[in-house]
C-alpha atoms as a PDB file:
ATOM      1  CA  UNK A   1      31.973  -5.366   5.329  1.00  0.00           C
ATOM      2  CA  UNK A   2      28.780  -7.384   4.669  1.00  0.00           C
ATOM      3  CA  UNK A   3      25.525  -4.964   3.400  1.00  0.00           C
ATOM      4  CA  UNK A   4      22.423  -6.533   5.105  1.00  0.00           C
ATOM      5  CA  UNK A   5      20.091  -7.856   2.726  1.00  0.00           C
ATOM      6  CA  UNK A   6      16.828  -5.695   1.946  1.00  0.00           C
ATOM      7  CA  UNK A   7      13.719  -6.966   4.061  1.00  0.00           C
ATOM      8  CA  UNK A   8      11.868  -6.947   0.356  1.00  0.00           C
ATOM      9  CA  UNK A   9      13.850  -6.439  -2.882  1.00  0.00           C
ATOM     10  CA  UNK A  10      12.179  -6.325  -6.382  1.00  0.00           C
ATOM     11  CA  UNK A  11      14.971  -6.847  -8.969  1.00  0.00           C
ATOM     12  CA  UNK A  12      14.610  -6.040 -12.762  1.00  0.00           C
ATOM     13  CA  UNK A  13      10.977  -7.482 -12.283  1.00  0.00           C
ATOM     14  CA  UNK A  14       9.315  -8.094 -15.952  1.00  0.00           C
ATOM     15  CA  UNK A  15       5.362  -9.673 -16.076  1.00  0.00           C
ATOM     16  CA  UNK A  16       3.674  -9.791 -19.598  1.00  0.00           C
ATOM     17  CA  UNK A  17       0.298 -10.820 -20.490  1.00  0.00           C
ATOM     18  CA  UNK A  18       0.623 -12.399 -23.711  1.00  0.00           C
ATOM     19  CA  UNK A  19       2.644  -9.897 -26.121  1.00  0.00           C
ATOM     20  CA  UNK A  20       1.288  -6.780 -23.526  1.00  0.00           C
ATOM     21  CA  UNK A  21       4.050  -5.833 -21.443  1.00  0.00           C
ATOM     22  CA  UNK A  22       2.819  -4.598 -17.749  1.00  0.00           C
ATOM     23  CA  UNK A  23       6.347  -4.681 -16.118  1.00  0.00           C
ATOM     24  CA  UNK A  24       9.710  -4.063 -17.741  1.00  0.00           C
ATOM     25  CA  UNK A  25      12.567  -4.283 -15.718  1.00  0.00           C
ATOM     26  CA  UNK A  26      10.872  -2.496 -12.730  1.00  0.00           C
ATOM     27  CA  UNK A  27      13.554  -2.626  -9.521  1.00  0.00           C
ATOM     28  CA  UNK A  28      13.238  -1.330  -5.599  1.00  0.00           C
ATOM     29  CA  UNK A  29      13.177  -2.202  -2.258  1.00  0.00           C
ATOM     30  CA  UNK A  30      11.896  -1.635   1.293  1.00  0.00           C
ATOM     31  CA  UNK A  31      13.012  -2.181   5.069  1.00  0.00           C
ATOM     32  CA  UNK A  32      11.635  -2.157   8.520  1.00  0.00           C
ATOM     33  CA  UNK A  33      10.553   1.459   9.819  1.00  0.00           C
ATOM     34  CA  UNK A  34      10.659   2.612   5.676  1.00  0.00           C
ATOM     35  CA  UNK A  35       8.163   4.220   3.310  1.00  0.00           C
ATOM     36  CA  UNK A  36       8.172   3.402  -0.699  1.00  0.00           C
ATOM     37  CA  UNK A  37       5.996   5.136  -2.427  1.00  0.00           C
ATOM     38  CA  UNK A  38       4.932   3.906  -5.898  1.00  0.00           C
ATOM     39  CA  UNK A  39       3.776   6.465  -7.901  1.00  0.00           C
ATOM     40  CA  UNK A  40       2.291   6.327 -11.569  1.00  0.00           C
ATOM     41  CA  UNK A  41      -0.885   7.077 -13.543  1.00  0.00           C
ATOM     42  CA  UNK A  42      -3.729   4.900 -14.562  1.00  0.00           C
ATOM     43  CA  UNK A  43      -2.012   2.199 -16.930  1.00  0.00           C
ATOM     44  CA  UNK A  44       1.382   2.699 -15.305  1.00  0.00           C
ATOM     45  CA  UNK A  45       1.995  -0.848 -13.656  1.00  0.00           C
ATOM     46  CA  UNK A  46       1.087  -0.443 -10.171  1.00  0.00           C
ATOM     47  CA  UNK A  47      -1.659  -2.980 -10.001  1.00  0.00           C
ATOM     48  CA  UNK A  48       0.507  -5.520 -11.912  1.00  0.00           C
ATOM     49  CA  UNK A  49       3.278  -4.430  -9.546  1.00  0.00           C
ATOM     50  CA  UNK A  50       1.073  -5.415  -6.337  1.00  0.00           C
ATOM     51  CA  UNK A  51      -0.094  -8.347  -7.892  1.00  0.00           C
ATOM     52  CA  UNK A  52       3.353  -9.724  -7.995  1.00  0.00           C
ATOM     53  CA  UNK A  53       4.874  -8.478  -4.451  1.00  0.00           C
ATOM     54  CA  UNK A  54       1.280 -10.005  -2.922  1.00  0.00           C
ATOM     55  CA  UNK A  55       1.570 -13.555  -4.755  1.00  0.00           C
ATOM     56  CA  UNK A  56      -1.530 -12.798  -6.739  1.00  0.00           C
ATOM     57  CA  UNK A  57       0.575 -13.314 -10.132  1.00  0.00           C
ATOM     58  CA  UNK A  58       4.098 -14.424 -10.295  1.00  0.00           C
ATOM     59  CA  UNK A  59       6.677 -12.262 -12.396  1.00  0.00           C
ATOM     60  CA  UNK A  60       8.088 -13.677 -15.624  1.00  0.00           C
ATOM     61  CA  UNK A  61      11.512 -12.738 -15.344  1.00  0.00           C
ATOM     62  CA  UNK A  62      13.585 -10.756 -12.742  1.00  0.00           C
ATOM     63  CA  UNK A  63      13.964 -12.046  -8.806  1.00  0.00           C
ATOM     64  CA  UNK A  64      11.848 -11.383  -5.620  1.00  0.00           C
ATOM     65  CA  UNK A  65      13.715 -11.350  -2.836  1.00  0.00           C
ATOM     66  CA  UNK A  66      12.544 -11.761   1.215  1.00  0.00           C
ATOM     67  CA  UNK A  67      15.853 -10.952   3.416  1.00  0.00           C
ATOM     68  CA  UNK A  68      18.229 -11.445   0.382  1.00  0.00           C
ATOM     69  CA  UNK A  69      16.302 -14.810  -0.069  1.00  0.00           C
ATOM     70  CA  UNK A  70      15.010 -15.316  -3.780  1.00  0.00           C
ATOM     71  CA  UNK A  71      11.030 -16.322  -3.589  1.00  0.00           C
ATOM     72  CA  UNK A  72       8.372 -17.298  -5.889  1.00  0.00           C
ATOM     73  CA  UNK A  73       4.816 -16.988  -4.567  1.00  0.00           C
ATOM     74  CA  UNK A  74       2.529 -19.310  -5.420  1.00  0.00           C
ATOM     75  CA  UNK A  75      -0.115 -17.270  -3.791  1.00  0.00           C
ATOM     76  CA  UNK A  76      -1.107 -14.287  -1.284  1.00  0.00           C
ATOM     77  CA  UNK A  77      -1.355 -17.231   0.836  1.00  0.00           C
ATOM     78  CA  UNK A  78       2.822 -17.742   0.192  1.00  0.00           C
ATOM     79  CA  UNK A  79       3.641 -14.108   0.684  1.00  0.00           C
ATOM     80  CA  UNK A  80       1.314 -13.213   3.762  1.00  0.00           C
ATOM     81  CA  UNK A  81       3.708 -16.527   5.370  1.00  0.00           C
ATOM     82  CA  UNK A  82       6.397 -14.041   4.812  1.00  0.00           C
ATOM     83  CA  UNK A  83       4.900 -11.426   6.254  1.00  0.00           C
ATOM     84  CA  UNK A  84       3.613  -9.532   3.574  1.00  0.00           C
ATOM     85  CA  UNK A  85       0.478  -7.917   3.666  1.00  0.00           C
ATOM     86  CA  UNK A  86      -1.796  -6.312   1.140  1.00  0.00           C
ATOM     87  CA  UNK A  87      -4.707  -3.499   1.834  1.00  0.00           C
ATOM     88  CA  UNK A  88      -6.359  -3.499  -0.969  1.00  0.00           C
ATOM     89  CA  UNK A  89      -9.495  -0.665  -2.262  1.00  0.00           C
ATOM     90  CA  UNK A  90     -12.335  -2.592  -1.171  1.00  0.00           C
ATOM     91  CA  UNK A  91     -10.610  -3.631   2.113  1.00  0.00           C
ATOM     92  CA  UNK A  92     -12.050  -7.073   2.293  1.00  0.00           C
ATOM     93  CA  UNK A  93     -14.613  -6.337   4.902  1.00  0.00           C
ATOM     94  CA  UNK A  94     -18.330  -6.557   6.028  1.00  0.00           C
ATOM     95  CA  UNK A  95     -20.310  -3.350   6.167  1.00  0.00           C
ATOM     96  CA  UNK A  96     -22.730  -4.937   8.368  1.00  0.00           C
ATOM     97  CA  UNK A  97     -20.412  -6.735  10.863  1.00  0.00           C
ATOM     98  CA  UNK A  98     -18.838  -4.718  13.972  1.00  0.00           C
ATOM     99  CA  UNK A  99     -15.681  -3.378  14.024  1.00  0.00           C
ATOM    100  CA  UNK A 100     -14.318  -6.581  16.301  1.00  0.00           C
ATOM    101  CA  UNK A 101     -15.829  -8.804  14.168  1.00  0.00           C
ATOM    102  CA  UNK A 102     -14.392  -7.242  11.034  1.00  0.00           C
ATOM    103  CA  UNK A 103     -11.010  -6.985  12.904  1.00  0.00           C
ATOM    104  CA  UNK A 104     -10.612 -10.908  13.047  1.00  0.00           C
ATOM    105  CA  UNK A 105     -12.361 -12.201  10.135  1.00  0.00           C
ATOM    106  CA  UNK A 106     -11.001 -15.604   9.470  1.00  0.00           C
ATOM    107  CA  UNK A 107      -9.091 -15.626  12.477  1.00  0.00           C
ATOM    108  CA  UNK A 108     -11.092 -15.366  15.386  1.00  0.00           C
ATOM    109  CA  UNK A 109      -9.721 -15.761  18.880  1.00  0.00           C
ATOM    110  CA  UNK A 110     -11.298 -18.826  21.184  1.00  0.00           C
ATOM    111  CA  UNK A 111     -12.125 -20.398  24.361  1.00  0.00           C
ATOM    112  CA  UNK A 112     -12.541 -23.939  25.038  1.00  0.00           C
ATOM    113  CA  UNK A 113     -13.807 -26.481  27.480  1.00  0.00           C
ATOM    114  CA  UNK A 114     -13.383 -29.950  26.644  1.00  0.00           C
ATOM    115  CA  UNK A 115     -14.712 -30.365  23.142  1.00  0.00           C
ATOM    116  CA  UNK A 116     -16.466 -27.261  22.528  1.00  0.00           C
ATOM    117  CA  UNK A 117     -15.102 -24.491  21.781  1.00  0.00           C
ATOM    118  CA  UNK A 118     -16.663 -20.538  20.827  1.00  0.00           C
ATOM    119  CA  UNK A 119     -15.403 -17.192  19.912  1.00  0.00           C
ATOM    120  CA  UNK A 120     -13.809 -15.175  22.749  1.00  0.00           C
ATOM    121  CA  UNK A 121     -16.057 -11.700  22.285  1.00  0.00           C
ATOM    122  CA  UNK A 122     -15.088  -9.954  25.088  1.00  0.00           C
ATOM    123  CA  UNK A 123     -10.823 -10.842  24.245  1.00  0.00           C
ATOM    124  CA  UNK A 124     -11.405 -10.112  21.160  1.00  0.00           C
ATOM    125  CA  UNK A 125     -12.690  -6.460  22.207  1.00  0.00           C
ATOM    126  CA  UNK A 126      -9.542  -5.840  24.189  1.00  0.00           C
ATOM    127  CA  UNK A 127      -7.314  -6.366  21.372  1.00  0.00           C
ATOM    128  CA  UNK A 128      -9.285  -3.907  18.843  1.00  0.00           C
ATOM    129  CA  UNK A 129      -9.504  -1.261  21.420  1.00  0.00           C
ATOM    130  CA  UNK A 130      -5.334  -1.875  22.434  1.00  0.00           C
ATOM    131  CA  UNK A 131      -4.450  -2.517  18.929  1.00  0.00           C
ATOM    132  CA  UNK A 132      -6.352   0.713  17.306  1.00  0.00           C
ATOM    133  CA  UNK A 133      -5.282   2.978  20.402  1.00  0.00           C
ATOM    134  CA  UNK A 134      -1.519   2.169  19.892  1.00  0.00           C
ATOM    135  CA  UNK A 135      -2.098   3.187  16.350  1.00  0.00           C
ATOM    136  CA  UNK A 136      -3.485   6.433  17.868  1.00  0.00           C
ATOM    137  CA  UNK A 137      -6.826   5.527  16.650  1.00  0.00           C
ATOM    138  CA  UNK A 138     -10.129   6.298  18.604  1.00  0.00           C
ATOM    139  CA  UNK A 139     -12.755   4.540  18.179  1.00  0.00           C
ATOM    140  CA  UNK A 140     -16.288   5.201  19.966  1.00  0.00           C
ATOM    141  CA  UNK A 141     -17.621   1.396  20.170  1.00  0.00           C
ATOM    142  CA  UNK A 142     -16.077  -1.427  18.524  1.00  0.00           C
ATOM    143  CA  UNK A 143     -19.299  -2.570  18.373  1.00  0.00           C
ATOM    144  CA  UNK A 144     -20.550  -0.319  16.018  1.00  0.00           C
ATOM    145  CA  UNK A 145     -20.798  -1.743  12.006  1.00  0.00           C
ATOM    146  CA  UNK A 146     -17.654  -0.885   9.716  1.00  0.00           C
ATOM    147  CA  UNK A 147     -20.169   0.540   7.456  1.00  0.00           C
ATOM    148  CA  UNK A 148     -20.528   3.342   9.595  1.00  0.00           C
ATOM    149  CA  UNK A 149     -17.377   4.626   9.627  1.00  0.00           C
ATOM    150  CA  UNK A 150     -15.637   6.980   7.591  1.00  0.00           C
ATOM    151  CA  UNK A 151     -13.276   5.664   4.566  1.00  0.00           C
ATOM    152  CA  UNK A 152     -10.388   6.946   6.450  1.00  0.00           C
ATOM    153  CA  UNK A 153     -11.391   5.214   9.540  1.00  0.00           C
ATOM    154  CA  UNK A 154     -11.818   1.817   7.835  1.00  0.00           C
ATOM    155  CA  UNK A 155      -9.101   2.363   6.373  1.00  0.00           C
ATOM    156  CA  UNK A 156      -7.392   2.483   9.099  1.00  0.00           C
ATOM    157  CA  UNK A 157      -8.851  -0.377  11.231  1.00  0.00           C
ATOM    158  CA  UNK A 158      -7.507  -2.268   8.027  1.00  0.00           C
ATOM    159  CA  UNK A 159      -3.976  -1.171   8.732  1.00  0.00           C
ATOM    160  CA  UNK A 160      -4.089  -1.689  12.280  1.00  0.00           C
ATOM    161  CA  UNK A 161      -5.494  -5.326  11.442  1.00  0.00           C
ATOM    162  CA  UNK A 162      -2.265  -6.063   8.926  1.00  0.00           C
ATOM    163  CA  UNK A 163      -0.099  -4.940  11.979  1.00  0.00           C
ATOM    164  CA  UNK A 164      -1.342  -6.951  14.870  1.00  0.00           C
ATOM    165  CA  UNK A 165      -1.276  -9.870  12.854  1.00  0.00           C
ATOM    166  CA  UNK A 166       2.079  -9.856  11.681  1.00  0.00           C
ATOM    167  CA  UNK A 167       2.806  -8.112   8.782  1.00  0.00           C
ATOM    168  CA  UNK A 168       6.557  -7.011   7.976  1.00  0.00           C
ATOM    169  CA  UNK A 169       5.557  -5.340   4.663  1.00  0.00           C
ATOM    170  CA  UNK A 170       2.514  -3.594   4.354  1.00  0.00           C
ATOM    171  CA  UNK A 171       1.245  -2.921   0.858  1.00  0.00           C
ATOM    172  CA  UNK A 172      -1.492  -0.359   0.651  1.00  0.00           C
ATOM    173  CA  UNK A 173      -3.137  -0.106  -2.561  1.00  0.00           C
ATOM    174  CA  UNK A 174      -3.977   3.617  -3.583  1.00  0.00           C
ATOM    175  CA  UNK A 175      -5.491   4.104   0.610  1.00  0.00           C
ATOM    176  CA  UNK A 176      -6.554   7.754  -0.190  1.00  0.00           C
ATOM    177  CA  UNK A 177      -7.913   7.571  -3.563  1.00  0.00           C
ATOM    178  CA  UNK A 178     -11.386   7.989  -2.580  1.00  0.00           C
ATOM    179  CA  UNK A 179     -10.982  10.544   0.575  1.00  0.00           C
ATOM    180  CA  UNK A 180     -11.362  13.912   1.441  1.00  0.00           C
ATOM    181  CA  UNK A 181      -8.367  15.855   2.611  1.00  0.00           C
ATOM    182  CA  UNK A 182      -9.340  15.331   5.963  1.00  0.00           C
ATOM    183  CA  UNK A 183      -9.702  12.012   5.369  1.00  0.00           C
ATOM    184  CA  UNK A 184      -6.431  11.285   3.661  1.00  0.00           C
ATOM    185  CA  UNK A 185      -4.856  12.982   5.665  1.00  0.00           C
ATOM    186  CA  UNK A 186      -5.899  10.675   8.643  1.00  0.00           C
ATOM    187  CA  UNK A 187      -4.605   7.454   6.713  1.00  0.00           C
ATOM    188  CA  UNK A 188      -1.366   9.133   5.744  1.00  0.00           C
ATOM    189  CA  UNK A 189      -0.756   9.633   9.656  1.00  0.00           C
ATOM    190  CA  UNK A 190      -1.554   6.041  10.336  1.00  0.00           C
ATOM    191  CA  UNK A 191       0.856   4.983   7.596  1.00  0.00           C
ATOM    192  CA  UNK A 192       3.481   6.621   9.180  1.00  0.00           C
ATOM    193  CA  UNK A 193       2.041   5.275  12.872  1.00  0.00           C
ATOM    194  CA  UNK A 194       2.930   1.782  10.711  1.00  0.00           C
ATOM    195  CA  UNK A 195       6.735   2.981   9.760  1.00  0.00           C
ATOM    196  CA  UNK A 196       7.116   3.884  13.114  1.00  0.00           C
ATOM    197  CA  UNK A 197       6.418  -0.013  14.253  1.00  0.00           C
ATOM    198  CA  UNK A 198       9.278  -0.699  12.296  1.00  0.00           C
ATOM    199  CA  UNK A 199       6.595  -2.163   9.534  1.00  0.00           C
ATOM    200  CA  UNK A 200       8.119  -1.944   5.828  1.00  0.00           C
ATOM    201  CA  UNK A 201       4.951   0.316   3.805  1.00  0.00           C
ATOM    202  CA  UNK A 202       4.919   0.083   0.555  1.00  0.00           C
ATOM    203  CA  UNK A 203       2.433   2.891  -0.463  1.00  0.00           C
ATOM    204  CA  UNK A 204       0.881   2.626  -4.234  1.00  0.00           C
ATOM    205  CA  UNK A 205      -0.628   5.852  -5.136  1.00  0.00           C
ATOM    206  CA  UNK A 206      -1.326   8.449  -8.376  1.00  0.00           C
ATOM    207  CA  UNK A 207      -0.926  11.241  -6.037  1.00  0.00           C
ATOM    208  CA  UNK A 208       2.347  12.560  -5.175  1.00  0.00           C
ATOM    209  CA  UNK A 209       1.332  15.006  -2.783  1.00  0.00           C
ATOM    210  CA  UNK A 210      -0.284  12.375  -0.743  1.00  0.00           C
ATOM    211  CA  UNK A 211       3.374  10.113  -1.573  1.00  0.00           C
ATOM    212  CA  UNK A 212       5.540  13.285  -0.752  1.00  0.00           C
ATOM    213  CA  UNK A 213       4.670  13.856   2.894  1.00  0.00           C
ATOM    214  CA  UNK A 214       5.324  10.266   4.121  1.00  0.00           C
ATOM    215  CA  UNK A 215       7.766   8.822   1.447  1.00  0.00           C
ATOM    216  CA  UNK A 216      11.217   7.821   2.511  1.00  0.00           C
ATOM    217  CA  UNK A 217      11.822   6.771  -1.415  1.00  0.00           C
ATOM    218  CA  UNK A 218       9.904   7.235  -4.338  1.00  0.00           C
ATOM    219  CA  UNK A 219       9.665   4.870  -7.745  1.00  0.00           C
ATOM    220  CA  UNK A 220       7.430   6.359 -10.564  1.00  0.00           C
ATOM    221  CA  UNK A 221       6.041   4.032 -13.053  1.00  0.00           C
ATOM    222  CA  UNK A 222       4.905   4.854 -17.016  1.00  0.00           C
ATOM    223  CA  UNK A 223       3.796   2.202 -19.240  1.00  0.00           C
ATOM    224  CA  UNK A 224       5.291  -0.422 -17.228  1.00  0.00           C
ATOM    225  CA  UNK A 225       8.881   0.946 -16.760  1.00  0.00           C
ATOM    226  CA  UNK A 226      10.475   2.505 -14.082  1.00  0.00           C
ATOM    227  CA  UNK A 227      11.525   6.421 -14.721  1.00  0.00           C
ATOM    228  CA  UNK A 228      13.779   6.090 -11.782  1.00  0.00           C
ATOM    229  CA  UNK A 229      13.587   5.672  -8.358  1.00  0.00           C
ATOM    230  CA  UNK A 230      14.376   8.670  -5.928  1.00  0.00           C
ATOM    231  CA  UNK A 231      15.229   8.811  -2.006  1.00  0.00           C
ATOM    232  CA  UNK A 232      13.870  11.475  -0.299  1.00  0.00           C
ATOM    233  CA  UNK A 233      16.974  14.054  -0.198  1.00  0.00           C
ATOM    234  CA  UNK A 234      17.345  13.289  -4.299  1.00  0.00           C
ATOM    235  CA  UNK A 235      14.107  14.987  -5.104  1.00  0.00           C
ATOM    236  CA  UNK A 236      11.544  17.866  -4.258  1.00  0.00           C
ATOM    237  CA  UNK A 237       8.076  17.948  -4.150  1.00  0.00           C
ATOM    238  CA  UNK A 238       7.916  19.912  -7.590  1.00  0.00           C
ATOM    239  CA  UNK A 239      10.581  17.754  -9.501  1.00  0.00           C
ATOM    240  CA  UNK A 240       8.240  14.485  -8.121  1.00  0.00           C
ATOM    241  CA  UNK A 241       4.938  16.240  -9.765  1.00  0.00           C
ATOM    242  CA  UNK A 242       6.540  17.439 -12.765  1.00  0.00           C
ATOM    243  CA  UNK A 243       7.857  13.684 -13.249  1.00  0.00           C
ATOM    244  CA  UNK A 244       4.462  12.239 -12.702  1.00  0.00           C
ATOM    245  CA  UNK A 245       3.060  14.826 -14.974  1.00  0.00           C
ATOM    246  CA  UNK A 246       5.169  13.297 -17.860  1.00  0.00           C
ATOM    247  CA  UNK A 247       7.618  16.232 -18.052  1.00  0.00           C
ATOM    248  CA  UNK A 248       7.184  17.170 -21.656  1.00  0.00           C
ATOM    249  CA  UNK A 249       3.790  15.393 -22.327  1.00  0.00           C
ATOM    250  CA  UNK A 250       2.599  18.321 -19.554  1.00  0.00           C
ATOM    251  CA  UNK A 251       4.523  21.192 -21.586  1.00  0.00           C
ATOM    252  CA  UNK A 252       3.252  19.820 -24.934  1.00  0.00           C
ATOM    253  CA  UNK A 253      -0.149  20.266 -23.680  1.00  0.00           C
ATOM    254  CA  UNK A 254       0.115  23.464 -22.108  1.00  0.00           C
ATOM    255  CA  UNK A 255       1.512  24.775 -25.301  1.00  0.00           C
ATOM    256  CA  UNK A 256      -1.761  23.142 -27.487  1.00  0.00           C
ATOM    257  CA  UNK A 257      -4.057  24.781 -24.255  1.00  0.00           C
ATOM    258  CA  UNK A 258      -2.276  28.230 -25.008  1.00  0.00           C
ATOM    259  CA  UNK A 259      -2.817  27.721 -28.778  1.00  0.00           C
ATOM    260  CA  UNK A 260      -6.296  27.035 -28.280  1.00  0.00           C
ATOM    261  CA  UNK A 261      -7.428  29.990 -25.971  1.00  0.00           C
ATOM    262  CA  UNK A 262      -5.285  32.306 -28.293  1.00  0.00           C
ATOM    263  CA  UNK A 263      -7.840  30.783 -31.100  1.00  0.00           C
ATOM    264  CA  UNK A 264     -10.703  31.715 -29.014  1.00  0.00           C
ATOM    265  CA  UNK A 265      -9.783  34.936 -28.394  1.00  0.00           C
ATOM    266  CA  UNK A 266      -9.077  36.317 -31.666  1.00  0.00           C
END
């Protein structure tokens, strides 16, 4: 029996910056309708890890592979022809512009006649409003500038823009870092509006009770190294935060805290 090849497979992927290692041996993978979480602490690897599943940097030893099809990006411009797609913090949009505009920057739908040629507004308007509404996101005007929305809603408009044009893997770049609890909680629902799609999310956060809720697997980074990677059934919400606490680096300093409120006291 043949096992279908992983729609994106990161195997024993290394990347070093001069004698710094960022990635040792790091390994997962992700498929259509899947979360992956990537969970790790400031330092850990994740933005090296982006970098090389987005095309930004390419790995120095270990294989990328697209549909069981080894790869080496040259570029985001490589990897987004593969249908991967990156959200990154800043979301790579216009405060100022309107939510339409913002929607197809770079890629603007047009009319012609003859020679001349101009952007199609009011098309372009139908597709926000059908795109975001299938996402189950409601939007007063798409007129209205991106900079007046909240961070979850631009985030969201940014998902919802990776979808409709294309993306098979969507890489989202710590989404809730900077969010409320309301907030965050609005992006993880669009994440899983993504999975739902059949869209491959790869979800790169410090938080594993934002990761928990929405994660179908779960790889947790340290220095640069994998501490194992866990599906969903494998591992509780309390195991996943005691791992990303560092386990005995958390009981080593609870001890020291103990030792020096005992100090105080006496």
């Amino acid at each position: 029996m043949t096992v279908a090849a992983h729609l994106l497979e990161a195997d024993a992927i290394s990347k070093y910056y001069g004698n710094i290692v960022a990635l040792k041996e790091v390994s997962t993978h992700v498929d259509g309708g899947e979360v992956t979480c990537i969970l790790g602490d400031n330092g850990a690897g994740k933005s090296s890890f982006i970098k090389v599943l987005s095309g930004s940097h390419r790995h120095d030893a270990g294989r990328l592979l697209v549909e069981g099809e080894e790869v080496h990006f040259a570029s985001p411009r490589d990897a987004r022809a593969k249908g991967i797609a990156t959200v990154y913090q800043d979301l790579a949009m216009v405060p100022l512009m309107s939510i339409w505009r913002n929607f197809f920057l770079g890629a603007e739908p047009r009319k012609r006649l003859g020679p001349v040629q101009w952007f199609d507004a009011a098309a372009a308007k139908r597709v926000v409003r059908r795109e975001l509404t299938e996402m189950g996101i409601d939007i007063r005007d798409p007129d209205q500038p991106v900079g007046t929305l909240s961070g979850g809603e631009r985030q969201s408009v940014a998902i919802a823009r990776a979808v409709y044009f294309g993306a098979r893997v969507l890489i989202l770049d710590e989404p809730t870092s900077a969010l409320g609890v309301k907030q965050a909680g609005m992006v993880l629902k669009y994440i899983l509006q993504a999975r739902d799609r059949g869209v491959a999310v790869i979800f790169i956060t410090h938080n594993p009770h934002h990761a928990y809720p929405v994660g179908d697997r779960f790889v947790i980074l340290n220095r640069g190294q994998s501490l194992g990677t866990y599906d969903r059934s494998e591992i509780g919400r309390q195991e996943l935060v005691r791992l990303m606490a560092g386990g005995r680096e958390l009981a080593e300093l609870e001890h020291e805290l103990e030792a020096i409120k005992a100090d105080v006291g006496s």
